[in-house]
Protein backbone atom coordinates (compact mmCIF):
# COMPACT_ATOMS: atom_id res chain seq x y z
CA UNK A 1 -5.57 3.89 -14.27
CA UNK A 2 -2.73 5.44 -12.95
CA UNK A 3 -0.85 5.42 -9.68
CA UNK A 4 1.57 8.50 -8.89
CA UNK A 5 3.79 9.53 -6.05
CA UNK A 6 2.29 12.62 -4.38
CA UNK A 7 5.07 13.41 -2.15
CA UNK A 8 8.00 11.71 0.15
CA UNK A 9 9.50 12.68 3.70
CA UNK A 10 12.77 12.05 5.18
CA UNK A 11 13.92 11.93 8.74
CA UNK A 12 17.72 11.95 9.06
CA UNK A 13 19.39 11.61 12.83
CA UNK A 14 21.90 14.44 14.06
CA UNK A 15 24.00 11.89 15.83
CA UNK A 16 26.85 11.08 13.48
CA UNK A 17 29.58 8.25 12.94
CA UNK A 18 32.38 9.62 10.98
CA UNK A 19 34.96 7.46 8.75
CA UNK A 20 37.63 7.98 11.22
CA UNK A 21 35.43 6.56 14.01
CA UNK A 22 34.42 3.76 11.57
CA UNK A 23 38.59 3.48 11.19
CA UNK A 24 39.15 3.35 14.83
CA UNK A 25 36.81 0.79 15.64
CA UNK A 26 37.51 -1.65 12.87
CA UNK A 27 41.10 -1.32 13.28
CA UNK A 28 40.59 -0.59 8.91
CA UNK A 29 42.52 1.78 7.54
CA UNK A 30 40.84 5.25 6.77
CA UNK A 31 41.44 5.20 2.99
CA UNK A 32 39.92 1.99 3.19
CA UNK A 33 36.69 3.40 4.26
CA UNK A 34 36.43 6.39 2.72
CA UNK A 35 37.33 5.12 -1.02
CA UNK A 36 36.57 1.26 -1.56
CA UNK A 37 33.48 1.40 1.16
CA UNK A 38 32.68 4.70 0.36
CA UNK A 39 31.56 6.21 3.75
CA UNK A 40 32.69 9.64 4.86
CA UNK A 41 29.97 9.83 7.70
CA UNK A 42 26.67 8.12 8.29
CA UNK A 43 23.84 9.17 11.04
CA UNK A 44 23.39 6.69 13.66
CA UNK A 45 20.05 6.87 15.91
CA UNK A 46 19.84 9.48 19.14
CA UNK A 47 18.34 8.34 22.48
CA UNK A 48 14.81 8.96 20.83
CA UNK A 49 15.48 7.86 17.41
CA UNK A 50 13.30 4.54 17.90
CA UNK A 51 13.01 2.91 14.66
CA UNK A 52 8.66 3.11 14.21
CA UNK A 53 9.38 6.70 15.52
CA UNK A 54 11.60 8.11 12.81
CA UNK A 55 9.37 6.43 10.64
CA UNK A 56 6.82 8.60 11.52
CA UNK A 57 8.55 11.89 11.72
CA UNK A 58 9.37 10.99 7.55
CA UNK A 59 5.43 10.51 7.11
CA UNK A 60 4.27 13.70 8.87
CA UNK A 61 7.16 15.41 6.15
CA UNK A 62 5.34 13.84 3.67
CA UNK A 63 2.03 14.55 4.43
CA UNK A 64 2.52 18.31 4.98
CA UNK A 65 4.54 18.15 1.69
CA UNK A 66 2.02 16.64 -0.41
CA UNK A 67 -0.70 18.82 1.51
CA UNK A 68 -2.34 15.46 2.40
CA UNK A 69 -5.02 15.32 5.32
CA UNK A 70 -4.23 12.22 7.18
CA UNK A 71 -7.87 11.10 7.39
CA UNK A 72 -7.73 10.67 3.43
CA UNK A 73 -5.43 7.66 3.38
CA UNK A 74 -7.07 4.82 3.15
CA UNK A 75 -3.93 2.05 3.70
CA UNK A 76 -0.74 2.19 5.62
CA UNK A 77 2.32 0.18 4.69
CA UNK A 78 5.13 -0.18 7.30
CA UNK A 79 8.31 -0.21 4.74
CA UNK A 80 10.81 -0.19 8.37
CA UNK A 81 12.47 -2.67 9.94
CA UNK A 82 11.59 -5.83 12.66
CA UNK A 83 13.96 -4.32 14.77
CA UNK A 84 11.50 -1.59 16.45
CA UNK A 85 10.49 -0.47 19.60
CA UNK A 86 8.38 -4.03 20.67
CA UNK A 87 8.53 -7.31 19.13
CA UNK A 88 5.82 -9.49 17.95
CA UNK A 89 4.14 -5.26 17.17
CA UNK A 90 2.25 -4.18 13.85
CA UNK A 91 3.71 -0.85 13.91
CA UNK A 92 1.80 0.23 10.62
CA UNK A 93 -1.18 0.57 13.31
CA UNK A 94 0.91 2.63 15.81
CA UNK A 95 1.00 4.70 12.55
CA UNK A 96 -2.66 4.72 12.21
CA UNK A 97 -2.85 6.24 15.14
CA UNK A 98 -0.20 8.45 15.73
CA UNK A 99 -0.67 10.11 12.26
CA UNK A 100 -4.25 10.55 13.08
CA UNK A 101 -4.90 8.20 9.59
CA UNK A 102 -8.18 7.26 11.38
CA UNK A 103 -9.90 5.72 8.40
CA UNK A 104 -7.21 3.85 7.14
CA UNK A 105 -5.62 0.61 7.89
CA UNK A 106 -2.51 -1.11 7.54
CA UNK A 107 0.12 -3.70 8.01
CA UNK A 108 3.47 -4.43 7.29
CA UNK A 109 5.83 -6.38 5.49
CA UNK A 110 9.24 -7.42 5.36
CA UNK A 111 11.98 -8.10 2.26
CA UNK A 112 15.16 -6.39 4.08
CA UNK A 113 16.75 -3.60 1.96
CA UNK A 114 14.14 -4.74 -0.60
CA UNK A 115 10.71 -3.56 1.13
CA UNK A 116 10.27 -0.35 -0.04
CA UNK A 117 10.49 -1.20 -3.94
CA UNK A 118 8.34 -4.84 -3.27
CA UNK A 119 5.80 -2.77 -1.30
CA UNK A 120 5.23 -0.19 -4.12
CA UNK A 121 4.39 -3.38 -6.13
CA UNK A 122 2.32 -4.67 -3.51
CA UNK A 123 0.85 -1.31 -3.11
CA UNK A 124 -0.02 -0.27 -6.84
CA UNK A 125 -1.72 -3.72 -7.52
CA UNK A 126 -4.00 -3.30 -4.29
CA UNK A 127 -4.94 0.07 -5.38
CA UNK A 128 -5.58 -1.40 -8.79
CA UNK A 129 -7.58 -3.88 -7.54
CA UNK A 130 -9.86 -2.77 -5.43
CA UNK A 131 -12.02 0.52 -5.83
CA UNK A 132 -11.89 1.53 -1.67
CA UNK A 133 -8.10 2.14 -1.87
CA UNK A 134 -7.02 5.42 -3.26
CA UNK A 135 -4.43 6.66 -1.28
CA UNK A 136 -1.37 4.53 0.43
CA UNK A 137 1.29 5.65 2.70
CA UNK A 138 4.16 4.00 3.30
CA UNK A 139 6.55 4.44 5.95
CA UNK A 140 9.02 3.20 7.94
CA UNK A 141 12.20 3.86 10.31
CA UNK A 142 15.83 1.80 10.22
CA UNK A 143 18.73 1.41 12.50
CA UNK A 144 20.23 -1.91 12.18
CA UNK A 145 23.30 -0.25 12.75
CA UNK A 146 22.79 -1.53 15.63
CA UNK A 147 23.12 -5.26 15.34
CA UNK A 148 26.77 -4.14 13.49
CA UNK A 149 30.22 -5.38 15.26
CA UNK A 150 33.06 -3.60 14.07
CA UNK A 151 35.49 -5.92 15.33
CA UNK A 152 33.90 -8.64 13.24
CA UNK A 153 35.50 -8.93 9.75
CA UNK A 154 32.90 -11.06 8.56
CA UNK A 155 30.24 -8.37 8.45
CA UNK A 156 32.77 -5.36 7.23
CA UNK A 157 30.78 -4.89 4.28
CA UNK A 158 27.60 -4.07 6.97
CA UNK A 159 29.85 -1.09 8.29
CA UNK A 160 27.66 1.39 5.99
CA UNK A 161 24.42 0.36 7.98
CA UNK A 162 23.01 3.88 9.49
CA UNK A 163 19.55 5.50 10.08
CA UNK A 164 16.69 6.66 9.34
CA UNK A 165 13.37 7.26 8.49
CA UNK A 166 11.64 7.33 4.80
CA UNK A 167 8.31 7.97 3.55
CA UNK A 168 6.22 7.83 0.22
CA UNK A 169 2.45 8.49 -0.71
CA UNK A 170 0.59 7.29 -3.55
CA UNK A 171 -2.32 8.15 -4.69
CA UNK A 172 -4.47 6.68 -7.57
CA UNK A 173 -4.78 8.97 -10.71
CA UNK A 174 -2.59 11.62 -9.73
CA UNK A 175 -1.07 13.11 -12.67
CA UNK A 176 2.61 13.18 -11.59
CA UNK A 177 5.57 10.78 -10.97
CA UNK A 178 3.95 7.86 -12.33
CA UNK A 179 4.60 4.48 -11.00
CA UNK A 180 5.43 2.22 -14.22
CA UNK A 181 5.94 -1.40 -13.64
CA UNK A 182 8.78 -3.30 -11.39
CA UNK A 183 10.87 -6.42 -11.09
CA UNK A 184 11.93 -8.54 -7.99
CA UNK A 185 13.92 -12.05 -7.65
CA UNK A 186 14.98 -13.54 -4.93
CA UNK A 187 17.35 -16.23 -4.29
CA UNK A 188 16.94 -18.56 -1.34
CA UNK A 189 20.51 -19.99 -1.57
CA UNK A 190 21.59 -16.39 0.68
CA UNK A 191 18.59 -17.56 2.67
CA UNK A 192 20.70 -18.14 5.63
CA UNK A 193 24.19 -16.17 5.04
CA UNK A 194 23.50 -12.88 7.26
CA UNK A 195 21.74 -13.28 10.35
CA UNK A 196 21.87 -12.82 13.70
CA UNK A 197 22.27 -16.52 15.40
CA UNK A 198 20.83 -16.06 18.41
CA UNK A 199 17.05 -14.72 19.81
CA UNK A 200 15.06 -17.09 18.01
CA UNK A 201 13.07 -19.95 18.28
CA UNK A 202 16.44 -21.79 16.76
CA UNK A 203 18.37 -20.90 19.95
CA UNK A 204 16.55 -18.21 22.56
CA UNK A 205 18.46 -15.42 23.57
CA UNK A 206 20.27 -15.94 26.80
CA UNK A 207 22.32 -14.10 29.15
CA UNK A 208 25.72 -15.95 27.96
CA UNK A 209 24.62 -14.71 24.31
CA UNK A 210 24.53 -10.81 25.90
CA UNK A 211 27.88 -11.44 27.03
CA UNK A 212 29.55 -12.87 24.52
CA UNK A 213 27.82 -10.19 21.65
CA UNK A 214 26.33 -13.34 19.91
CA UNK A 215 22.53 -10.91 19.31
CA UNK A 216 24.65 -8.93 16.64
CA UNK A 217 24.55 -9.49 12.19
CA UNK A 218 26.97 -12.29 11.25
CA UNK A 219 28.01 -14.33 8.43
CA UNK A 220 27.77 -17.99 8.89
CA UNK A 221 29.60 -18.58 5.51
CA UNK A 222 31.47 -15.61 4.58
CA UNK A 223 33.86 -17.19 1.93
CA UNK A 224 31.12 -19.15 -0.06
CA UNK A 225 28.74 -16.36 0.08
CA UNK A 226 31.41 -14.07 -1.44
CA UNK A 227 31.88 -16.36 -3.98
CA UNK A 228 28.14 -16.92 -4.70
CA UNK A 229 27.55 -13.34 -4.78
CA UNK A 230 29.85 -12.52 -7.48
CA UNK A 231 28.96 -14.54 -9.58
CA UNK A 232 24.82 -13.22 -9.02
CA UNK A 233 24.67 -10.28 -7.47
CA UNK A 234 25.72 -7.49 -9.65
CA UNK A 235 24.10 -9.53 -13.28
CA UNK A 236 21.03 -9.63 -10.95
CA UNK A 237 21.59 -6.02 -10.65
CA UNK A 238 21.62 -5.05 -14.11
CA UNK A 239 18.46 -8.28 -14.51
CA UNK A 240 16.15 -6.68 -12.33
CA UNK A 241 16.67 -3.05 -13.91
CA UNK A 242 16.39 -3.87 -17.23
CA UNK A 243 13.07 -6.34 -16.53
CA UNK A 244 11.41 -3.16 -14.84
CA UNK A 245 12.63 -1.20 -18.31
CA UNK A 246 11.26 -3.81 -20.63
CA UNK A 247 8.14 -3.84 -18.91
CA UNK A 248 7.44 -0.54 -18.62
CA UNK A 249 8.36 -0.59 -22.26
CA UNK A 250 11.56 1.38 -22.18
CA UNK A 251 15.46 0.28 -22.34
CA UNK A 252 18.49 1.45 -20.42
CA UNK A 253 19.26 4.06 -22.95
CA UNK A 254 16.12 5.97 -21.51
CA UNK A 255 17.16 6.18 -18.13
CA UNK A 256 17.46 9.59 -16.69
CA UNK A 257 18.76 9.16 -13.26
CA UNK A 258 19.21 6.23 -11.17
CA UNK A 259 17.91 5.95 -7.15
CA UNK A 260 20.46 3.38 -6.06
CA UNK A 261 21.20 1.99 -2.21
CA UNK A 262 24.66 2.74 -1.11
CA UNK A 263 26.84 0.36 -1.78
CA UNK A 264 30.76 -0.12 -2.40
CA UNK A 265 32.08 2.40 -4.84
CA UNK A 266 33.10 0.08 -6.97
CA UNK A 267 29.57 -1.70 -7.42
CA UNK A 268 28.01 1.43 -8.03
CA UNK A 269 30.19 2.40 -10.10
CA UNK A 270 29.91 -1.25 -12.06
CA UNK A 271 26.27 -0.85 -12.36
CA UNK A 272 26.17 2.91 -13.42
CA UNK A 273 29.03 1.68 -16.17
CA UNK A 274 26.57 -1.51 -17.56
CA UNK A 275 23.84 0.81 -17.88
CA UNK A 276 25.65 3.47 -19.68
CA UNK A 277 25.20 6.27 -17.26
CA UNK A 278 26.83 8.89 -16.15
CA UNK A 279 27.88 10.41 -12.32
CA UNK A 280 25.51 12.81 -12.84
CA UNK A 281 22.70 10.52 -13.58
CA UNK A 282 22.56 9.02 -9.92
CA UNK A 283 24.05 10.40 -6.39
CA UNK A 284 26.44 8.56 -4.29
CA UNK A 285 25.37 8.48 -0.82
CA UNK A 286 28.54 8.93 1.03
CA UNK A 287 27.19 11.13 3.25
CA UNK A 288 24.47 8.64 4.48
CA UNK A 289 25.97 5.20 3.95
CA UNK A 290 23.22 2.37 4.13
CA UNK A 291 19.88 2.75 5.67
CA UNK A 292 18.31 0.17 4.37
CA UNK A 293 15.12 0.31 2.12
CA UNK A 294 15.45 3.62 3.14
CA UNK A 295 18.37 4.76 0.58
CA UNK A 296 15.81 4.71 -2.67
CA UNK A 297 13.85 7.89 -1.36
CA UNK A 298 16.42 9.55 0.12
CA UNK A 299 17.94 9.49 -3.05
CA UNK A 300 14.97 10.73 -4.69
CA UNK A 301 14.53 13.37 -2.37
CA UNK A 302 18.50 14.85 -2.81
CA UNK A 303 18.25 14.66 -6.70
CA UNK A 304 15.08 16.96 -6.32
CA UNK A 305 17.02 19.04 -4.15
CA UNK A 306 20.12 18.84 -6.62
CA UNK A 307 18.26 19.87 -9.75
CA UNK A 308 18.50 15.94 -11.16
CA UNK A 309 14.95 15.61 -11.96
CA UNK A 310 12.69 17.36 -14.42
CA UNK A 311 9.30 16.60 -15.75
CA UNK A 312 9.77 13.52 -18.13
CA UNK A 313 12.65 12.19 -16.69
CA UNK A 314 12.78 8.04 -16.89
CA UNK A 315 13.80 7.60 -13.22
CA UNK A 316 15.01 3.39 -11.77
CA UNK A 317 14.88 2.96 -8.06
CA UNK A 318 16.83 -0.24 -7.47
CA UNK A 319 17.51 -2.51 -4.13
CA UNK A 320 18.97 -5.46 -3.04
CA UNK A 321 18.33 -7.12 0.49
CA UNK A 322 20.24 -9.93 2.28
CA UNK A 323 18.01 -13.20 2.05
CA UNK A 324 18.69 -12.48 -1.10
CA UNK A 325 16.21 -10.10 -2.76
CA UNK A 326 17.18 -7.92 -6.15
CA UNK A 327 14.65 -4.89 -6.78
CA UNK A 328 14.14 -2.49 -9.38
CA UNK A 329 10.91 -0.08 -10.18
CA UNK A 330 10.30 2.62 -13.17
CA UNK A 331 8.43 6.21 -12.68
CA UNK A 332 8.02 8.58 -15.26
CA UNK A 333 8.87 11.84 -12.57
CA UNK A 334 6.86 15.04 -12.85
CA UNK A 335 3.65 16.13 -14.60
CA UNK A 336 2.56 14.31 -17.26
CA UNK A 337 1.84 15.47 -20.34
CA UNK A 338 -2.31 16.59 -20.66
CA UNK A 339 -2.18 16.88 -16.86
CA UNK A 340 -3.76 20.24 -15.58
CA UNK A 341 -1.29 23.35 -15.89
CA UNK A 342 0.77 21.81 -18.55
């Protein structure tokens, strides 16, 4: 049995946050933004860019991509964020419903930047598993940009956070852009670096926290999660890749093209570097900055767009997710060989 990627969507705000404004607000210089955090603009949400909502505007893309009829899918996935339009909502059922997925049903789940990679796992095995699930969609919006303080130097490396919308449909036996297999670790010592302090059951949200700005991302321990972090995060990187490789029985050395978050140039350009690739073999997304679990198909959908892919082509999509979470899936992109019409 195979599982292959039918089609993806993308919804990308108009609304804009340039560098300079990024500049401005952090009081960091401009060079400083544009080359070691590697943001030239980012979209940032419009009055009706609600986080389920752009979600949704990415799956109808999808679905009239991949010529799908929305009564075919049998499970939803909501790959977005808990920051939505309620809380305490299952927004893969406002989905359902809005999609017009009427035979479906769904639920969502949660790893931070991570979700879209863990739920193609989770996905793939539940179509593997049982013989009523054929076709998944999954879909989600982000805009956590919202929770970021630019005055706050602890959470400067959160400045990229943007958003959007992403969306991805599998379907069991299709003959193109196989899903191989994929790694994830997590490591619970982050557990409780990045969060935002206030609004839970730890300490309820008040009207002194509104005030003060206390509902926003922080860092409760910047300097010994920097140091923690370099000596995981980028090996973990390279771990998680390479485990995804092995199992789907390739090595670096096969990679094609890489479908990497946004990050600081300097990671990316680290982890291109350790895997021996090239510029060429991945895209930068400068023009986006962070959004989220989001980044891996927007960067699938720009190399399409860019002439990056062909049939054949060993393609890594690879995460990482505060808590913190290290992601990395194989697909063998485009028809496969025997398929019909090749």
């Amino acid at each position: 049995m195979t599982i292959g990627i039918v089609s993806t969507g993308v919804y990308i705000p108009k609304h804009i946050m340039t560098a300079e404004e990024i500049s401005n607000l952090s009081n960091l210089p401009l060079e400083v933004v544009k080359t070691k955090m590697g943001i030239t603009q980012k979209p940032i949400p419009g009055p009706d860019d609600h986080t389920v909502a752009m979600g949704i505007r990415a799956a109808e893309k999808a679905l009239q991509k991949g010529n799908i009829d929305p009564k075919t899918i049998d499970l939803i996935i909501y790959i977005g964020e808990e920051h939505k339009e309620f809380p305490l909502w299952t927004a893969a059922i406002k989905m359902q419903e809005e999609l017009g997925a009427y035979h479906a049903w769904g639920f969502d789940v949660a790893l931070r930047c991570g979700t879209t990679i863990m739920a193609m796992k989770v996905a793939k095995s539940m179509m593997e598993s049982d013989s009523s699930i054929n076709t998944v969609l999954l879909a989600g919006g982000y805009r956590n940009s919202d929770f970021i303080d630019y005055t706050n130097e602890r959470t400067r490396f959160m400045f990229n956070l943007g958003a959007g919308g992403a969306a991805m449909i599998l379907k069991k036996d299709h003959p193109e852009n196989i899903v191989l297999e994929s790694d994830i670790l997590t490591d619970g010592s982050f557990s409780e670096d990045v969060v935002v302090p206030v609004g839970g059951t730890k300490e309820p949200l008040t009207s002194e926290h509104l005030e003060k700005g206390l509902y926003r991302l922080d860092v409760l321990d910047p300097k010994g999660m920097r140091t923690r972090l370099e000596q995981k995060s980028m090996q973990n990187f390279i771990n998680v890749i390479r485990n995804a490789l092995m199992k789907s029985g390739y090595t670096e050395k096969d990679i094609d093209y890489l479908a990497i978050l946004h990050m600081k140039k300097s990671a990316h350009d680290f982890v291109l570097h350790e895997l021996g690739l090239t510029e060429e073999q991945s895209i930068y997304l400068s023009d986006y900055g962070h959004i989220g679990q989001m980044d891996q198909i927007i960067s699938l959908e720009l190399a399409q767009e860019n002439g990056k892919l062909k049939d054949g082509d060993l393609t890594i999509l690879v995460s990482a997710g505060i808590g913190y979470a290290w992601g990395a899936v194989a697909i063998q992109w485009g028809k496969q060989k025997g398929s019909v019409g090749i």
